[in-house]
Protein backbone atom coordinates (compact mmCIF):
# COMPACT_ATOMS: atom_id res chain seq x y z
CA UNK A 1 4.60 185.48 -81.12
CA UNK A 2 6.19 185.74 -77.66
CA UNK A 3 9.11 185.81 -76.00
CA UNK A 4 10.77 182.53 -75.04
CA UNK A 5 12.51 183.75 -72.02
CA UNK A 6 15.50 181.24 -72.26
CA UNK A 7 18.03 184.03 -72.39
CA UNK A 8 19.22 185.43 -68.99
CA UNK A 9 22.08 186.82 -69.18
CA UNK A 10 23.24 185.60 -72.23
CA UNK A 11 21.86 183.53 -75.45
CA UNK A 12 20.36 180.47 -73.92
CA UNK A 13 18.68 178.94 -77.41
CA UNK A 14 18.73 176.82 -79.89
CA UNK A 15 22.47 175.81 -80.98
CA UNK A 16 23.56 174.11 -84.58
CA UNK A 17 26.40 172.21 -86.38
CA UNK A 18 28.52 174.59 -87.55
CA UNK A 19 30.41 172.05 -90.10
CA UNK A 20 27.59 170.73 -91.07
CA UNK A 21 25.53 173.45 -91.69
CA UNK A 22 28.88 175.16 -93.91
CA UNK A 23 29.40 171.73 -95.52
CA UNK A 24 25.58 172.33 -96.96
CA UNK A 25 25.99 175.78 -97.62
CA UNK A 26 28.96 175.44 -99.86
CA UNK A 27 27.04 172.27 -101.20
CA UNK A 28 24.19 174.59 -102.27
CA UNK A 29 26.32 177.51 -103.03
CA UNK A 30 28.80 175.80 -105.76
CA UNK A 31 26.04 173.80 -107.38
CA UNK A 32 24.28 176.72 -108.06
CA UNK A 33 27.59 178.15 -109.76
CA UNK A 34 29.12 180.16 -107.17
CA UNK A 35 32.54 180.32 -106.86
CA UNK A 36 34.11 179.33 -103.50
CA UNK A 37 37.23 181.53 -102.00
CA UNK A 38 38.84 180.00 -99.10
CA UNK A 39 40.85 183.43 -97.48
CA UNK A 40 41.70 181.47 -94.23
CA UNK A 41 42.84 177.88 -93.95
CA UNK A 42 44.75 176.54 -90.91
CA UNK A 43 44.84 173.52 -88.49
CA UNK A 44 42.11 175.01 -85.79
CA UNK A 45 39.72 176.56 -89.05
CA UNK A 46 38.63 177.67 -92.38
CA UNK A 47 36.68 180.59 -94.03
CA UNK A 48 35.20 180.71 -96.92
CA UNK A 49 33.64 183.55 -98.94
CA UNK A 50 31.25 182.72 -102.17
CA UNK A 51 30.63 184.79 -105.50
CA UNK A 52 28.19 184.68 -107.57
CA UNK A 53 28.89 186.75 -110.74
CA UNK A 54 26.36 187.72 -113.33
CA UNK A 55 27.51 188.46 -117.11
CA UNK A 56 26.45 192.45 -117.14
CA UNK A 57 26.21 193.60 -113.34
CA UNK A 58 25.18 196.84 -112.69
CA UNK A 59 25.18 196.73 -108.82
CA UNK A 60 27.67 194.89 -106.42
CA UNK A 61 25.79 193.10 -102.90
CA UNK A 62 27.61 191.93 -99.92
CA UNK A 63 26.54 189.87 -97.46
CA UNK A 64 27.99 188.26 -94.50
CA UNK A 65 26.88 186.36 -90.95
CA UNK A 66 28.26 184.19 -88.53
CA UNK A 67 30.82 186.49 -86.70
CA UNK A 68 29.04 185.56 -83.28
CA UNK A 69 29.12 182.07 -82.37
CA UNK A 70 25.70 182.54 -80.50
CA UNK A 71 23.68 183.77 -83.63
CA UNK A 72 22.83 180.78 -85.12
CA UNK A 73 19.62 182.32 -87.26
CA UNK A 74 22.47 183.97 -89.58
CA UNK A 75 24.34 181.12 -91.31
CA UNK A 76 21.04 179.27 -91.21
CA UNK A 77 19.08 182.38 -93.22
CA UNK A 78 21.72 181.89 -95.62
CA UNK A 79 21.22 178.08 -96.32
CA UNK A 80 17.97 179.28 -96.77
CA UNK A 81 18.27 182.04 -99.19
CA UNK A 82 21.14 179.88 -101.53
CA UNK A 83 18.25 177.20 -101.28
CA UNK A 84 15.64 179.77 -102.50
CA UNK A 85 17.89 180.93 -104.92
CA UNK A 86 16.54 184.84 -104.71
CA UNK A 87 19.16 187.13 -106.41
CA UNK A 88 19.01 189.36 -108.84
CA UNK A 89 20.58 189.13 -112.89
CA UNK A 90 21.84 192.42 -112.43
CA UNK A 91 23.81 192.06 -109.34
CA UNK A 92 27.48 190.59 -108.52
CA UNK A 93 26.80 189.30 -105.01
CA UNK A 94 29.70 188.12 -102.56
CA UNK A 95 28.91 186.16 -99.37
CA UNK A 96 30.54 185.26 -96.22
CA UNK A 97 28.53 182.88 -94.62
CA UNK A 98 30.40 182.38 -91.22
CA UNK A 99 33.55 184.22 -89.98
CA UNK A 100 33.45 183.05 -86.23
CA UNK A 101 32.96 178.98 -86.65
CA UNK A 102 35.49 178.37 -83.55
CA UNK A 103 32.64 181.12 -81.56
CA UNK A 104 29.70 178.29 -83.04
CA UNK A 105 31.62 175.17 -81.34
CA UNK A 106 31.39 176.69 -77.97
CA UNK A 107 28.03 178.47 -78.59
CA UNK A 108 29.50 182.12 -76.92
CA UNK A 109 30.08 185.55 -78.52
CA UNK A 110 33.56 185.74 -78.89
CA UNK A 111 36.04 183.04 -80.84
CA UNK A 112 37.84 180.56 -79.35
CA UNK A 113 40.80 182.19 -77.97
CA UNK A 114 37.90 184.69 -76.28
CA UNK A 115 37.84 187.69 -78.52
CA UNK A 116 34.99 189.76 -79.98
CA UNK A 117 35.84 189.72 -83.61
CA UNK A 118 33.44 191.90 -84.33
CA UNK A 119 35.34 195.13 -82.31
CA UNK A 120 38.38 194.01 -84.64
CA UNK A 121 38.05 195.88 -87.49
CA UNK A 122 39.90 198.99 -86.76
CA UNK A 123 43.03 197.70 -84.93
CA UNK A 124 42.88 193.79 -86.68
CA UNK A 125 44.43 191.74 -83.90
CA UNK A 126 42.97 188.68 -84.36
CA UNK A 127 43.82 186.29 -87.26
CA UNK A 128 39.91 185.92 -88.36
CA UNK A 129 39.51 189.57 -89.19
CA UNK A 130 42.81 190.12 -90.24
CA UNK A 131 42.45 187.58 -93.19
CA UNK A 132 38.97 188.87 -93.92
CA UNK A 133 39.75 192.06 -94.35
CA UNK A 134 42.83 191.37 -96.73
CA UNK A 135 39.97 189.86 -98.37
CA UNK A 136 37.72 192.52 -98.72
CA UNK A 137 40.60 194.93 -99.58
CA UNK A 138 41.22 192.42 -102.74
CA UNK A 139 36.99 192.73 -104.19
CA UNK A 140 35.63 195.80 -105.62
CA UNK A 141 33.68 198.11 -104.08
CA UNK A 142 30.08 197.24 -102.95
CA UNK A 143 26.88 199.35 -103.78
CA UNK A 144 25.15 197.68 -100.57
CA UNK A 145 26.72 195.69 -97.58
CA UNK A 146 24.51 193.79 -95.70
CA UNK A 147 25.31 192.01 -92.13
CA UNK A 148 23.40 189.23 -90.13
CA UNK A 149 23.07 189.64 -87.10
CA UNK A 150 21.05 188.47 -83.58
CA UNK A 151 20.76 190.25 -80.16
CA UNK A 152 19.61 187.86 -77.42
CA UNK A 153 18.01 190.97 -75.20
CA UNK A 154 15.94 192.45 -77.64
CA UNK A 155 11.98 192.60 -77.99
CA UNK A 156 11.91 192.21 -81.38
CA UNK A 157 13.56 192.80 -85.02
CA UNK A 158 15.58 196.23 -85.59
CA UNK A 159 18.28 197.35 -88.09
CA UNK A 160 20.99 199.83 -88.63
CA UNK A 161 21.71 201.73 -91.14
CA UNK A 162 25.14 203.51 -92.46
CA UNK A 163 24.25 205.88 -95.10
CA UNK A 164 26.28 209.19 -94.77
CA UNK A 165 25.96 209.74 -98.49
CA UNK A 166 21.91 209.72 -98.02
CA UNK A 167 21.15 207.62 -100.79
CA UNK A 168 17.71 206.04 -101.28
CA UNK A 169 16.79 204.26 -98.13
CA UNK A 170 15.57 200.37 -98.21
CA UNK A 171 15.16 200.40 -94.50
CA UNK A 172 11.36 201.40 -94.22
CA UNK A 173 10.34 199.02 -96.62
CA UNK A 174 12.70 196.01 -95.12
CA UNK A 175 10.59 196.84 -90.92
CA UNK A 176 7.40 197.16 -93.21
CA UNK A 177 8.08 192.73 -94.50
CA UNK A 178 9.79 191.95 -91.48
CA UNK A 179 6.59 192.55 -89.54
CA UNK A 180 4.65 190.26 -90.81
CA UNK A 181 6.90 187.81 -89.61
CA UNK A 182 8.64 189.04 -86.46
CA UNK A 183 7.92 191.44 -83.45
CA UNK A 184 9.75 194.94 -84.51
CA UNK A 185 11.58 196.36 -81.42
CA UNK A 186 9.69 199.07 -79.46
CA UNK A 187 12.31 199.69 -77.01
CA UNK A 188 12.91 203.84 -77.46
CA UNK A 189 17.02 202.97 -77.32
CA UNK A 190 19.02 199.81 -77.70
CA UNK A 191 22.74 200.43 -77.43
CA UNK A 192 22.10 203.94 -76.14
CA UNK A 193 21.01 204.05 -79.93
CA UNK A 194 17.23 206.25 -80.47
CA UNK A 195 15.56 203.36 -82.25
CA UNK A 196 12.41 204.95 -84.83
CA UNK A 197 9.87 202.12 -85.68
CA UNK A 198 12.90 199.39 -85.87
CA UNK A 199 15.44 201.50 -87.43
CA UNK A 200 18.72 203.21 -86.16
CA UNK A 201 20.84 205.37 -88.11
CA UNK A 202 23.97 206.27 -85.35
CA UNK A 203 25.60 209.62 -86.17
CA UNK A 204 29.11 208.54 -84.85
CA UNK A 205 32.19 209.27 -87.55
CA UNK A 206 34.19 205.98 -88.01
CA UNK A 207 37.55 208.01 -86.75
CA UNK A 208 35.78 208.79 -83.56
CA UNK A 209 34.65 205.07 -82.32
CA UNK A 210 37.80 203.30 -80.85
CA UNK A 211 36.60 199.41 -82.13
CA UNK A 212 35.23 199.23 -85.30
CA UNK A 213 32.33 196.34 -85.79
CA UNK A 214 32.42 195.04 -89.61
CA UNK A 215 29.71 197.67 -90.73
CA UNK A 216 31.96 200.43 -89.93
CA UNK A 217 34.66 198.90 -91.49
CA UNK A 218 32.54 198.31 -94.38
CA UNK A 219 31.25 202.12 -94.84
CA UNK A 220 35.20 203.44 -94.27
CA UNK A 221 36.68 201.42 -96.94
CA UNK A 222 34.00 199.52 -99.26
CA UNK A 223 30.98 201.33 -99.32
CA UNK A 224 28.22 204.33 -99.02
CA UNK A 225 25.69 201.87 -97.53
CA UNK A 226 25.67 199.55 -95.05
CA UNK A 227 22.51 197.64 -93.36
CA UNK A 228 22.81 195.84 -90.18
CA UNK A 229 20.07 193.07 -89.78
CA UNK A 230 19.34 192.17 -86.13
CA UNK A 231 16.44 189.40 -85.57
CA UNK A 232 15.68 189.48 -81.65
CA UNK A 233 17.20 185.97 -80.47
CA UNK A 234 14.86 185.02 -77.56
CA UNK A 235 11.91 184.08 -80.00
CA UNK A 236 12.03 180.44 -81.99
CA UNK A 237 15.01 180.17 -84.17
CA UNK A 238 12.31 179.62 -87.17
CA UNK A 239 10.89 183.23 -86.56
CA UNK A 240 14.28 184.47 -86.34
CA UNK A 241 15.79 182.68 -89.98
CA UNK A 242 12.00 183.58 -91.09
CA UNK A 243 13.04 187.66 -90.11
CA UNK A 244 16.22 187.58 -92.18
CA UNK A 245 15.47 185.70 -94.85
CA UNK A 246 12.24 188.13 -95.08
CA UNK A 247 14.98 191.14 -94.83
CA UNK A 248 16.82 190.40 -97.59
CA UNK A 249 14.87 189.32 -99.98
CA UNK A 250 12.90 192.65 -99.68
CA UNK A 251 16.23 194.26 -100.32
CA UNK A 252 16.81 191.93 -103.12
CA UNK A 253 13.31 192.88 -104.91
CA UNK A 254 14.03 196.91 -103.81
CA UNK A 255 16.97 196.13 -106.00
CA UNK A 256 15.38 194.68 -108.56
CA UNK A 257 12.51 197.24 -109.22
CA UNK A 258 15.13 200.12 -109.07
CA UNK A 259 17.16 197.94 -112.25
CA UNK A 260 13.95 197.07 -114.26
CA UNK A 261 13.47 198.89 -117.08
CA UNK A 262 11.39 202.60 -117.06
């Protein structure tokens, strides 16, 4: 597996239908007996948030994707995992599986009126993050978040993890699958981040970082562990869906052997 070399200077890559791919998702979610939340509706677009609630949970998953227009492999992973139909009888899972579609239309970062929504969470300027977090604040708090992500100038897969609490780590065990699908980053920093075999656990207290991405959001207000998926967006979009999809269903069977019965 080898680098395409399509992105200079930017994501150069594969693109997708953004309505069509969220008209399948909610196709596949709801028929599969997830409820459907709409949190933002106007002229210009809509977001949507799923749950799928079990009778008896004993653990609460969130997952979301699609808050950078030029990360296709997120919203697509998704598809895949509703289609796959992974998730555990134990756990009430929510899912958010786009939160920039206006960024997807024009294939860049930021949304349509130019902003990074994802260095929105602290101040909550734009209308996007400003509904999703009213939604957040509205759902219970999560045992595990978990965000989909791509980076178009990395060598390969990497993660980060927000656990301040240090509670059992999945992280290992998600670089140890994702290998045998992807490249794992061997780049000694990304972000001025030290990166350890794929992993990065940053040190920085949420009150001390001036923009807030949704991870830090999610570890101030709605949870003790947070996992940041990033699948290295100048190999084939198939390697890249294959990386997360791989991610989280190792998660999703960590999760499952910690609920089985001793």
């Amino acid at each position: 597996m080898k680098r395409l070399h399509k992105n200079q200077g930017r994501y150069g890559g594969e693109t997708i239908d953004i309505v069509k791919v969220l008209a399948e998702i909610d196709s596949t979610a709801q028929q599969a007996g997830w409820r459907a939340d709409c949190f933002l509706s106007t002229d210009k677009l809509s977001l949507r948030a799923y749950h799928r609630a079990v009778p008896h949970p004993r653990m609460r998953l969130y997952l979301s994707t699609g808050i950078h227009g030029d990360e296709p492999a997120g919203p697509l992973a998704t598809l895949e995992l509703l289609k796959q139909n992974p998730w555990a009888d134990e756990v009430d899972t929510w899912l958010c599986p786009c939160l920039n579609p206006t960024g997807f239309a024009l294939n860049r970062r930021e949304n349509a009126e130019g902003h990074d929504l994802n260095r929105d969470y602290r101040h909550l300027r734009t209308g996007e993050i400003r509904a999703h977090a009213g939604w957040l604040t509205r759902q219970p708090f999560f045992d595990i978040t978990v965000v989909l992500h791509e980076d178009w100038e990395a060598n390969g897969f990497y993660l980060y993890e927000l656990n301040p609490d240090h509670l059992p780590s999945l992280a290992e065990a998600i670089i140890e699958q994702v290998a045998r699908v992807c490249p794992v980053e061997t780049a000694p920093l990304v972000d001025s981040w030290p990166v350890h075999h794929g992993i990065i656990r940053p040190n920085v207290p949420p009150q001390d970082r001036p923009q807030w991405p949704e991870a830090i959001y999610l570890i101030h207000h709605k949870t003790r562990l947070s996992y940041t998926l990033e699948a290295p967006s100048d190999f084939p979009l198939p390697i890249r869906i294959g990386a997360l999809v791989t991610a989280v269903l190792t998660m999703l069977d960590s999760l499952k052997k910690s609920l089985a019965p001793v």
